[in-house]
PDB file of N, CA and C in Angstrom:
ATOM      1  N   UNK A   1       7.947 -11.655 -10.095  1.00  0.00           N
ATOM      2  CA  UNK A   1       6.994 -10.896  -9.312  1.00  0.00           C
ATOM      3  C   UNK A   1       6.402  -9.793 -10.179  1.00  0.00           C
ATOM      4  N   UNK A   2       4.906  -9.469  -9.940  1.00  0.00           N
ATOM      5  CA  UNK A   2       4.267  -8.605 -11.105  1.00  0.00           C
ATOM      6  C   UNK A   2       4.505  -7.270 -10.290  1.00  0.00           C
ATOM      7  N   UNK A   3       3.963  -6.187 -10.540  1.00  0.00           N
ATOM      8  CA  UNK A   3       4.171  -5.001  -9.589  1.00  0.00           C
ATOM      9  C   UNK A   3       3.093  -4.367 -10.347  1.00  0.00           C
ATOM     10  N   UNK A   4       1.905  -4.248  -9.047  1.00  0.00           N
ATOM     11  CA  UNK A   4       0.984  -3.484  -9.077  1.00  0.00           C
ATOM     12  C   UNK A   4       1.085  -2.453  -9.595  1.00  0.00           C
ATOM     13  N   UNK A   5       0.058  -1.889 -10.848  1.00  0.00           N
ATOM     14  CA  UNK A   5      -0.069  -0.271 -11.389  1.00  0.00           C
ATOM     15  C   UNK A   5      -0.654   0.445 -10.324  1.00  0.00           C
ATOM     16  N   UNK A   6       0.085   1.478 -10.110  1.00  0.00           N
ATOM     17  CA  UNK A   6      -0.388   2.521  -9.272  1.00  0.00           C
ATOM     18  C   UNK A   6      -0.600   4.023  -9.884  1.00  0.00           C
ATOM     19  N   UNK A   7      -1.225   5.162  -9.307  1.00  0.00           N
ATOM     20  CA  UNK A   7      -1.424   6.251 -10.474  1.00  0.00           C
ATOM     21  C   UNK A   7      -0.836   6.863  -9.416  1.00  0.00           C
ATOM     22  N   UNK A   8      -0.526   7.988  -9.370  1.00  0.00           N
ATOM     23  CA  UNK A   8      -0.027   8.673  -8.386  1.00  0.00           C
ATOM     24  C   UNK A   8      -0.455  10.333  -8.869  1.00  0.00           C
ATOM     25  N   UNK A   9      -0.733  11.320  -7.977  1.00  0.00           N
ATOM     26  CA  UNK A   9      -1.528  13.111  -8.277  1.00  0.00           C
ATOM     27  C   UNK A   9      -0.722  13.331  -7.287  1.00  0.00           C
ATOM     28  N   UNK A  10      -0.125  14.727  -7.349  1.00  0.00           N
ATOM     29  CA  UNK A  10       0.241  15.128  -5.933  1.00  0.00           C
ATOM     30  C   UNK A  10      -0.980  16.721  -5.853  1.00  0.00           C
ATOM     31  N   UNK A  11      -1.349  16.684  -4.940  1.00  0.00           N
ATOM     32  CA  UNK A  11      -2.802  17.471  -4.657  1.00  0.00           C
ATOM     33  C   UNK A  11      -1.980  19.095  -4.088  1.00  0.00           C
ATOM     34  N   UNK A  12      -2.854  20.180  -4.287  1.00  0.00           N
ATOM     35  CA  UNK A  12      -2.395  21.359  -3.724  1.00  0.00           C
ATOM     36  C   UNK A  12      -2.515  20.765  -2.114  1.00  0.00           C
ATOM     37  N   UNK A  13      -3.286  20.002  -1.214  1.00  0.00           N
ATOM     38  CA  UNK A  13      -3.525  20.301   0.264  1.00  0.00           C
ATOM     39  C   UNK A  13      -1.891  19.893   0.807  1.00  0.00           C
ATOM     40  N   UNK A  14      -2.166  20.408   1.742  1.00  0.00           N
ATOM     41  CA  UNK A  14      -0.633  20.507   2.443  1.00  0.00           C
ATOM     42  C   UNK A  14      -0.464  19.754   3.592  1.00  0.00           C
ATOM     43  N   UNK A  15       0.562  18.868   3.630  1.00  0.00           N
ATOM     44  CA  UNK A  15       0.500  18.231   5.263  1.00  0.00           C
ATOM     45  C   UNK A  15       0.411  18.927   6.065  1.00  0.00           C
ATOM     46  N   UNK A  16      -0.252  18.462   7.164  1.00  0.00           N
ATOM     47  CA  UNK A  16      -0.314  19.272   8.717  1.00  0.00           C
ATOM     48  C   UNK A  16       0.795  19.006   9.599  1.00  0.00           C
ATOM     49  N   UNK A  17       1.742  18.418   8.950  1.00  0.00           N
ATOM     50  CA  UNK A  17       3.004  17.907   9.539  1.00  0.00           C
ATOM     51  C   UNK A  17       3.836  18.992   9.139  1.00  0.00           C
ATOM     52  N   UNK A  18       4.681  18.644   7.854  1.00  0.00           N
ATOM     53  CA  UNK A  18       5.752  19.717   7.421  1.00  0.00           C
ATOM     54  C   UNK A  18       4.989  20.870   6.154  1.00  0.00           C
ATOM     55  N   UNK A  19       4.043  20.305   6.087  1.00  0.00           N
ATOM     56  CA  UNK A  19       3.486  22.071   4.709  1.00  0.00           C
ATOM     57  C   UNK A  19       3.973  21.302   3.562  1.00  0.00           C
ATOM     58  N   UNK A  20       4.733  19.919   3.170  1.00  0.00           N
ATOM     59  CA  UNK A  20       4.729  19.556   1.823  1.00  0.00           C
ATOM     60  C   UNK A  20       3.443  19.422   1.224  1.00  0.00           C
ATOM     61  N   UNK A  21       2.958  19.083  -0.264  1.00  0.00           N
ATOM     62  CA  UNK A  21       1.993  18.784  -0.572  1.00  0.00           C
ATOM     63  C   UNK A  21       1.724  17.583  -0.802  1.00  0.00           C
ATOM     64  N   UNK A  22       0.400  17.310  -0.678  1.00  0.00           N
ATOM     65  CA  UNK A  22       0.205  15.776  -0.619  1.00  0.00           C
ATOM     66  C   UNK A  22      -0.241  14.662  -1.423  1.00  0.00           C
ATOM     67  N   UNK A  23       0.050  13.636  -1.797  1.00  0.00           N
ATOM     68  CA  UNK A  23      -0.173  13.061  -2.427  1.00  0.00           C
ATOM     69  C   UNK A  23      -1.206  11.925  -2.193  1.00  0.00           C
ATOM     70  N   UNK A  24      -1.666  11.946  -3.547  1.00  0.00           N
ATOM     71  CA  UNK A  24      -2.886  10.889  -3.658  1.00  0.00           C
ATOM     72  C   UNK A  24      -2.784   9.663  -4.695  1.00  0.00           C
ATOM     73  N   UNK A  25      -2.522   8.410  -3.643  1.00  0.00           N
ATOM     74  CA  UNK A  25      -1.887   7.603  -4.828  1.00  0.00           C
ATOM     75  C   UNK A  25      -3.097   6.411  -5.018  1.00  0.00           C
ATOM     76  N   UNK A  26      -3.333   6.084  -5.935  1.00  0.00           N
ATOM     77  CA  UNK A  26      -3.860   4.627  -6.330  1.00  0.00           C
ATOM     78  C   UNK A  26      -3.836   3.735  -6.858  1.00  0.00           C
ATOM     79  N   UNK A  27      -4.263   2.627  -6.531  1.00  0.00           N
ATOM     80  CA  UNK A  27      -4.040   1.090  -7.077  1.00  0.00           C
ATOM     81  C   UNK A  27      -5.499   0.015  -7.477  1.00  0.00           C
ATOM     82  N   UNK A  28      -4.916  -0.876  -7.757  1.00  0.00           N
ATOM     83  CA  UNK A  28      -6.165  -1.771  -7.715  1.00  0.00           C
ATOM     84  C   UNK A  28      -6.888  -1.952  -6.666  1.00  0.00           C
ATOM     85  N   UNK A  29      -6.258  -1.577  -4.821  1.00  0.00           N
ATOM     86  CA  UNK A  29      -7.609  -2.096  -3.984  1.00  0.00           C
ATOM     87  C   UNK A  29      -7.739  -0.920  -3.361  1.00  0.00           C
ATOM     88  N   UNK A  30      -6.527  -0.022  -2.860  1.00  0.00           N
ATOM     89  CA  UNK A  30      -6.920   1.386  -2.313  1.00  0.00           C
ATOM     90  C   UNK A  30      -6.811   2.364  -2.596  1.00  0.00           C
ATOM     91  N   UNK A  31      -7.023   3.659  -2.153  1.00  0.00           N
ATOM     92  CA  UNK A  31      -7.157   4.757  -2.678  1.00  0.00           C
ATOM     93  C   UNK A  31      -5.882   5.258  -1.144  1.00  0.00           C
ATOM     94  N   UNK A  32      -4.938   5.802  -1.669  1.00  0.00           N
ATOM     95  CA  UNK A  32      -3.977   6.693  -0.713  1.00  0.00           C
ATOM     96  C   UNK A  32      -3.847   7.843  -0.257  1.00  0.00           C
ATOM     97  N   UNK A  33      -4.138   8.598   0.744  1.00  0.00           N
ATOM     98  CA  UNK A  33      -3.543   9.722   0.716  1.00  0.00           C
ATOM     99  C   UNK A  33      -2.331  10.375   1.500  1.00  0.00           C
ATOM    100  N   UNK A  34      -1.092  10.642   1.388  1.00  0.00           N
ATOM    101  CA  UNK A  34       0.122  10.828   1.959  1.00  0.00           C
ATOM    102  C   UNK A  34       0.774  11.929   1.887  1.00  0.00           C
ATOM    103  N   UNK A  35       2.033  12.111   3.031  1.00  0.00           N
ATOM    104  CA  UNK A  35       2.980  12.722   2.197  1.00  0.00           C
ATOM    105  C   UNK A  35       4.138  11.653   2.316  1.00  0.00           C
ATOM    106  N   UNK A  36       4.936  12.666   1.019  1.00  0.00           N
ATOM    107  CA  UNK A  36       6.050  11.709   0.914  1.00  0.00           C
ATOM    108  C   UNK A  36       6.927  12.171   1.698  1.00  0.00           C
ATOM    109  N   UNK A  37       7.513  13.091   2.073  1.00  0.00           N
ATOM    110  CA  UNK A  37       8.167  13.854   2.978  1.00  0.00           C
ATOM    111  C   UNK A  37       8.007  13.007   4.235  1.00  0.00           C
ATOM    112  N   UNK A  38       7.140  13.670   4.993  1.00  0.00           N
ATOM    113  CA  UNK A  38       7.044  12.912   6.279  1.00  0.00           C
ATOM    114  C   UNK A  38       7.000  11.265   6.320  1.00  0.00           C
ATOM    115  N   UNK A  39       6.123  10.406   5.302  1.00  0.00           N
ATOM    116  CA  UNK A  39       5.891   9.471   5.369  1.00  0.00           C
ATOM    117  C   UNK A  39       4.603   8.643   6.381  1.00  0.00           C
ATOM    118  N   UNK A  40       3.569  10.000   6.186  1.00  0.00           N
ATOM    119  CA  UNK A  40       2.620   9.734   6.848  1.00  0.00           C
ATOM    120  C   UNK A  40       1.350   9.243   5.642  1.00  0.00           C
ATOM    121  N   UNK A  41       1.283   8.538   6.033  1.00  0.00           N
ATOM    122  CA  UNK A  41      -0.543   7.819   5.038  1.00  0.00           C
ATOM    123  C   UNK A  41      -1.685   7.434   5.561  1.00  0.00           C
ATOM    124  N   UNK A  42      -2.636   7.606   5.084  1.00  0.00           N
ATOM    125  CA  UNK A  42      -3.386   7.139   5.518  1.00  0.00           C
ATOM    126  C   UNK A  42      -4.585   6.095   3.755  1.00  0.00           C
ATOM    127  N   UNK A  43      -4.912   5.464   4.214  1.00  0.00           N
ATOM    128  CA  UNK A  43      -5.639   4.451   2.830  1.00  0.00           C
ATOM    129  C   UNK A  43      -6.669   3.772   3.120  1.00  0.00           C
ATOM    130  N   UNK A  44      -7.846   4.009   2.587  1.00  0.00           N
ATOM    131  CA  UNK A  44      -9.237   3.688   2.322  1.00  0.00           C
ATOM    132  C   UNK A  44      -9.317   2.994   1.319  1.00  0.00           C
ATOM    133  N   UNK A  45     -10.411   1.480   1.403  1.00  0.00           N
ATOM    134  CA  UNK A  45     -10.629   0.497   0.399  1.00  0.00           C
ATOM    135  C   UNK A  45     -11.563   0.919  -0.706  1.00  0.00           C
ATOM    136  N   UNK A  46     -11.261   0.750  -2.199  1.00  0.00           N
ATOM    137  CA  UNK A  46     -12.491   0.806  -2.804  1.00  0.00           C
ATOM    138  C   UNK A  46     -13.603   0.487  -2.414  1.00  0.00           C
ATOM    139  N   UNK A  47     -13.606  -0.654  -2.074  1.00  0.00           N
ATOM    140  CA  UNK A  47     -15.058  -1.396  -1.691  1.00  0.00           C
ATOM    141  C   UNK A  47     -15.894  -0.390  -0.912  1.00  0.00           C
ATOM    142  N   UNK A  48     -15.186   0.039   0.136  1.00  0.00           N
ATOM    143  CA  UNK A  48     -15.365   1.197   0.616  1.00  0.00           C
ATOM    144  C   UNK A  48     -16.147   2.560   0.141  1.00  0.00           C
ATOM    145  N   UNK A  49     -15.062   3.028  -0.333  1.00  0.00           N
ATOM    146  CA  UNK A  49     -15.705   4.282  -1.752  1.00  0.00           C
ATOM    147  C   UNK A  49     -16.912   3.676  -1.983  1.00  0.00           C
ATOM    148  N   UNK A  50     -16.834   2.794  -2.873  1.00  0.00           N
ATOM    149  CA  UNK A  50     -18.449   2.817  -3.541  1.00  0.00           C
ATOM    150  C   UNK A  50     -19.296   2.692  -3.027  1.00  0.00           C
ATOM    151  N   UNK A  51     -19.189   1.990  -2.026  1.00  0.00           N
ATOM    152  CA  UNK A  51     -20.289   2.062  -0.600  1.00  0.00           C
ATOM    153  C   UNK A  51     -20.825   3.439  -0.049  1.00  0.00           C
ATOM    154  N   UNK A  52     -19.879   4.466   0.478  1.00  0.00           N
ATOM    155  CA  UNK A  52     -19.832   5.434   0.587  1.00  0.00           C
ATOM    156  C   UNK A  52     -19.910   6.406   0.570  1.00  0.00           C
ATOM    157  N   UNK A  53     -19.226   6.873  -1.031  1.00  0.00           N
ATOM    158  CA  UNK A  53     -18.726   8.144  -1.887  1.00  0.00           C
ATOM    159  C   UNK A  53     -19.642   8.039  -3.417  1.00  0.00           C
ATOM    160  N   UNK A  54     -20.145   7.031  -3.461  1.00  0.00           N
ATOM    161  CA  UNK A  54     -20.784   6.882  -4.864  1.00  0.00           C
ATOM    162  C   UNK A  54     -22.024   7.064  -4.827  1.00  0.00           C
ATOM    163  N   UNK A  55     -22.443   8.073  -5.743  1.00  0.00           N
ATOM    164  CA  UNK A  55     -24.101   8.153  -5.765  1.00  0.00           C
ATOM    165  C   UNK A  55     -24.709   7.555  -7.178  1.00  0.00           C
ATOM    166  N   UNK A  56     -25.334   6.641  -7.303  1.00  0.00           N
ATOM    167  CA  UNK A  56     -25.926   6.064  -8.156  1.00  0.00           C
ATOM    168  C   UNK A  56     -27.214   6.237  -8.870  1.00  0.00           C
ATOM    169  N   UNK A  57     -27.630   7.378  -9.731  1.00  0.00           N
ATOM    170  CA  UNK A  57     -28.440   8.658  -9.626  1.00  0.00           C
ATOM    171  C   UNK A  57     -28.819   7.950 -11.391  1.00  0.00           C
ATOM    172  N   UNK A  58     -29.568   6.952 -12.248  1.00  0.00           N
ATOM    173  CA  UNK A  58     -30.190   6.735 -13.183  1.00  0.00           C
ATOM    174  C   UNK A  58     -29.229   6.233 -14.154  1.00  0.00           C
ATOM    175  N   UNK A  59     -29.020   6.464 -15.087  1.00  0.00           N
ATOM    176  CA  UNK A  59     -27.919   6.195 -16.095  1.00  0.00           C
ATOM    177  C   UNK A  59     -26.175   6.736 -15.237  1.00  0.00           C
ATOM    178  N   UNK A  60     -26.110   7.837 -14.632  1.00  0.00           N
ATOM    179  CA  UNK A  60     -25.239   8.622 -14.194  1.00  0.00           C
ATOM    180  C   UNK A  60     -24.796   8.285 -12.499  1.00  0.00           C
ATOM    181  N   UNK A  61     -23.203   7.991 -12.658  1.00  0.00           N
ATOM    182  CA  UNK A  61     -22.276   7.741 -11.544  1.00  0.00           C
ATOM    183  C   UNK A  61     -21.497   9.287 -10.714  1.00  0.00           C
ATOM    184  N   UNK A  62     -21.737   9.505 -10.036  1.00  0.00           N
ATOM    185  CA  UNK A  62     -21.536  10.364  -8.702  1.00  0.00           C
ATOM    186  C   UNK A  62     -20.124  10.280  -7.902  1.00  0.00           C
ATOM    187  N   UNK A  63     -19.077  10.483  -8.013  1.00  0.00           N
ATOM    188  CA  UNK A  63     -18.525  10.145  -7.084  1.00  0.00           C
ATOM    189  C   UNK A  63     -18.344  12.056  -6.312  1.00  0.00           C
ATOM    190  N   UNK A  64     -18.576  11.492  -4.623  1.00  0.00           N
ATOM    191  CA  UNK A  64     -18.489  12.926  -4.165  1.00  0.00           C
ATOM    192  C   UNK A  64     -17.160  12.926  -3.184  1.00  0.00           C
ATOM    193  N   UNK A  65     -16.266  13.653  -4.395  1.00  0.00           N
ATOM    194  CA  UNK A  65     -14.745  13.911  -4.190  1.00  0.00           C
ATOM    195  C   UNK A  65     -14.049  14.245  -3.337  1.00  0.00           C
ATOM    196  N   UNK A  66     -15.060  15.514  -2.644  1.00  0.00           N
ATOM    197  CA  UNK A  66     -14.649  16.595  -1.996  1.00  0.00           C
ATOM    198  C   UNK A  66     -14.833  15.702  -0.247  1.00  0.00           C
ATOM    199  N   UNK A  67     -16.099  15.056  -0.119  1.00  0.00           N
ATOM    200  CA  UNK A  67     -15.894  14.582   0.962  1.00  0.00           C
ATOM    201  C   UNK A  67     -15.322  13.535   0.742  1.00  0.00           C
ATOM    202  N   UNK A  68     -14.785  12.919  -0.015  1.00  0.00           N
ATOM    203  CA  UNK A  68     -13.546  11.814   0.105  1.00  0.00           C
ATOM    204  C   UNK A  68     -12.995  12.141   0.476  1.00  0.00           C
ATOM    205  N   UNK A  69     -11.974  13.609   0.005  1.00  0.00           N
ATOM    206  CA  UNK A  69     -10.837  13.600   0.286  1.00  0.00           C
ATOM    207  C   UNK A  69     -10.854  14.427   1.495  1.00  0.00           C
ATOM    208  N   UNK A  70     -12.015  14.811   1.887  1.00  0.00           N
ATOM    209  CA  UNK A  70     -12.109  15.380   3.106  1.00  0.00           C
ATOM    210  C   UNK A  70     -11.622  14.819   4.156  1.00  0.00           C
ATOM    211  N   UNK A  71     -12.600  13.064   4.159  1.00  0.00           N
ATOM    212  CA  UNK A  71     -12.838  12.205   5.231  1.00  0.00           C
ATOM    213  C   UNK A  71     -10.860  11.798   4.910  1.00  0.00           C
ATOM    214  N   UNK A  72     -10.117  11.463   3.659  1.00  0.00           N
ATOM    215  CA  UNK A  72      -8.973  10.973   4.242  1.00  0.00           C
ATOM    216  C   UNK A  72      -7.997  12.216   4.530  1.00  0.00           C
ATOM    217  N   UNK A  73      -7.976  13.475   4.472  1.00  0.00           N
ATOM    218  CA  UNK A  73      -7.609  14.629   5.573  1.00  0.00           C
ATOM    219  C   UNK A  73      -7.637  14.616   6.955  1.00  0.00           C
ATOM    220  N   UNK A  74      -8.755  14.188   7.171  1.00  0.00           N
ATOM    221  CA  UNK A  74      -8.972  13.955   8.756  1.00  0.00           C
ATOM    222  C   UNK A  74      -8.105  13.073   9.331  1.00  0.00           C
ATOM    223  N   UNK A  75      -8.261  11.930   8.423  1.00  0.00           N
ATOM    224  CA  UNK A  75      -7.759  10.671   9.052  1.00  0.00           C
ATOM    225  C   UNK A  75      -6.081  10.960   9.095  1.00  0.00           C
ATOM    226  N   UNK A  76      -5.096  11.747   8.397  1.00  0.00           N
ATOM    227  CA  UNK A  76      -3.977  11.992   8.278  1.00  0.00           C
ATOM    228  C   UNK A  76      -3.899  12.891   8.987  1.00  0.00           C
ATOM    229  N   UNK A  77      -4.574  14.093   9.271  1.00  0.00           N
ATOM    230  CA  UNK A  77      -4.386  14.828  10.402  1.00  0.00           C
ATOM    231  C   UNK A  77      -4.655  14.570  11.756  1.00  0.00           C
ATOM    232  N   UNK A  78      -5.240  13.388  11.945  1.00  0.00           N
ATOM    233  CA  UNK A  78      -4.908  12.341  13.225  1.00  0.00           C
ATOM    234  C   UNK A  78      -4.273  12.035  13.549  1.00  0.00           C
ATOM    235  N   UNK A  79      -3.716  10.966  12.310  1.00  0.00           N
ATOM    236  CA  UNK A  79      -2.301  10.186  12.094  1.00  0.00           C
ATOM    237  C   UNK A  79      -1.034  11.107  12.864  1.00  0.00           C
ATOM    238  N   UNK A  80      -1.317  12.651  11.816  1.00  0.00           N
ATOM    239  CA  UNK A  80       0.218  13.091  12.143  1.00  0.00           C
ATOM    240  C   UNK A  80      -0.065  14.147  13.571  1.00  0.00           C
ATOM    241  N   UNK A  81      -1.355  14.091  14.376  1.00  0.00           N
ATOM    242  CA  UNK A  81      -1.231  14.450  15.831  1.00  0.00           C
ATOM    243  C   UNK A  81      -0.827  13.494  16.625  1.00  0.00           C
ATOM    244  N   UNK A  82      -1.330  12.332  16.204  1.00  0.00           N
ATOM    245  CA  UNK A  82      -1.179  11.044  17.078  1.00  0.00           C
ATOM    246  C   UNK A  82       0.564  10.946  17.260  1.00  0.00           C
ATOM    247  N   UNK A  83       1.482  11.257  15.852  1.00  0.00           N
ATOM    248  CA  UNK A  83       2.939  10.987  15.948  1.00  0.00           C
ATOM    249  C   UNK A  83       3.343  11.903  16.698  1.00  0.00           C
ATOM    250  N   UNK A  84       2.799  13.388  16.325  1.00  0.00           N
ATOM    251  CA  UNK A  84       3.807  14.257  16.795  1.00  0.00           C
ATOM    252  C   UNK A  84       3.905  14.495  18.466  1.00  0.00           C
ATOM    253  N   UNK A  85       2.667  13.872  19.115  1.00  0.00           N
ATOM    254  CA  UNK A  85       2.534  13.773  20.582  1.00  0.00           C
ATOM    255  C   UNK A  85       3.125  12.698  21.063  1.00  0.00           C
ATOM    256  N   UNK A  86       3.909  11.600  20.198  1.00  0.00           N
ATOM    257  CA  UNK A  86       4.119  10.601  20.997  1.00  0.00           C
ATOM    258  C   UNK A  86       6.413  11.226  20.870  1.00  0.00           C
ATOM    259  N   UNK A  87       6.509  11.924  20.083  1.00  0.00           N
ATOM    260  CA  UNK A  87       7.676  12.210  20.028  1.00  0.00           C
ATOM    261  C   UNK A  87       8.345  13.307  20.971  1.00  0.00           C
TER     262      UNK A  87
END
Protein backbone atom coordinates (compact mmCIF):
# COMPACT_ATOMS: atom_id res chain seq x y z
CA UNK A 1 0.00 0.00 0.00
CA UNK A 2 1.48 3.54 -1.09
CA UNK A 3 0.63 6.34 1.51
CA UNK A 4 -0.34 9.54 0.27
CA UNK A 5 2.18 12.71 0.82
CA UNK A 6 0.57 15.02 2.93
CA UNK A 7 2.12 18.57 4.13
CA UNK A 8 0.87 19.49 7.25
CA UNK A 9 1.18 23.85 8.93
CA UNK A 10 -0.30 24.22 12.15
CA UNK A 11 -1.83 27.95 11.75
CA UNK A 12 -1.95 30.65 14.72
CA UNK A 13 -6.22 30.49 14.40
CA UNK A 14 -7.59 28.75 17.27
CA UNK A 15 -10.42 26.23 17.50
CA UNK A 16 -13.74 27.49 18.55
CA UNK A 17 -13.99 24.30 20.36
CA UNK A 18 -11.01 23.96 22.88
CA UNK A 19 -8.53 27.27 21.90
CA UNK A 20 -5.92 24.59 20.41
CA UNK A 21 -4.40 25.80 17.25
CA UNK A 22 -5.29 24.64 14.06
CA UNK A 23 -4.11 22.84 11.59
CA UNK A 24 -3.94 22.94 7.90
CA UNK A 25 -3.16 19.80 6.26
CA UNK A 26 -2.69 18.81 2.54
CA UNK A 27 -2.63 16.23 0.01
CA UNK A 28 -3.01 15.42 -3.50
CA UNK A 29 -6.97 16.03 -3.68
CA UNK A 30 -7.81 18.22 -0.53
CA UNK A 31 -6.93 20.97 1.27
CA UNK A 32 -7.74 20.37 5.36
CA UNK A 33 -8.48 22.39 7.97
CA UNK A 34 -8.63 20.86 11.69
CA UNK A 35 -7.86 20.47 15.02
CA UNK A 36 -6.10 17.75 16.26
CA UNK A 37 -7.21 17.99 19.73
CA UNK A 38 -10.79 17.93 19.28
CA UNK A 39 -10.79 16.05 16.05
CA UNK A 40 -12.92 18.33 14.25
CA UNK A 41 -12.25 18.93 10.23
CA UNK A 42 -13.49 20.22 7.87
CA UNK A 43 -11.90 19.66 3.79
CA UNK A 44 -12.39 21.40 0.54
CA UNK A 45 -11.42 19.88 -3.01
CA UNK A 46 -8.74 21.37 -5.10
CA UNK A 47 -10.78 21.31 -8.02
CA UNK A 48 -12.61 23.45 -5.97
CA UNK A 49 -9.89 26.08 -5.00
CA UNK A 50 -9.07 26.75 -8.42
CA UNK A 51 -12.44 27.30 -9.38
CA UNK A 52 -12.89 29.57 -6.62
CA UNK A 53 -9.79 30.98 -4.85
CA UNK A 54 -7.64 31.39 -8.00
CA UNK A 55 -7.33 34.51 -9.89
CA UNK A 56 -5.83 34.12 -13.21
CA UNK A 57 -4.56 37.75 -13.86
CA UNK A 58 -1.89 37.46 -17.36
CA UNK A 59 1.33 35.64 -16.88
CA UNK A 60 0.55 35.75 -12.87
CA UNK A 61 -1.45 33.12 -10.49
CA UNK A 62 -3.54 34.60 -7.50
CA UNK A 63 -4.43 32.47 -4.97
CA UNK A 64 -6.73 34.53 -2.38
CA UNK A 65 -5.67 32.88 0.96
CA UNK A 66 -7.28 34.84 3.33
CA UNK A 67 -10.75 34.04 2.03
CA UNK A 68 -9.86 30.43 1.78
CA UNK A 69 -9.10 30.05 4.92
CA UNK A 70 -11.78 32.18 5.90
CA UNK A 71 -14.54 30.18 4.02
CA UNK A 72 -12.90 26.77 5.80
CA UNK A 73 -13.23 28.68 9.44
CA UNK A 74 -16.71 28.98 8.95
CA UNK A 75 -17.28 25.68 7.89
CA UNK A 76 -15.43 24.27 11.24
CA UNK A 77 -17.07 26.67 13.31
CA UNK A 78 -20.32 25.05 12.21
CA UNK A 79 -19.00 21.75 12.45
CA UNK A 80 -17.96 22.35 16.10
CA UNK A 81 -21.59 24.26 16.95
CA UNK A 82 -23.36 21.60 15.24
CA UNK A 83 -21.33 18.93 17.89
CA UNK A 84 -21.38 20.86 20.79
CA UNK A 85 -25.38 21.24 20.66
CA UNK A 86 -25.96 17.78 19.97
CA UNK A 87 -23.93 16.75 23.29
Amino acid sequence: MVSEETSKLELGLKCPMCGSNLQLIENSTYVVLGCPHCKVYTRMTKKHIYRSYINYEGKYVHLKWTELIKELYIRISGRSHQESSTT
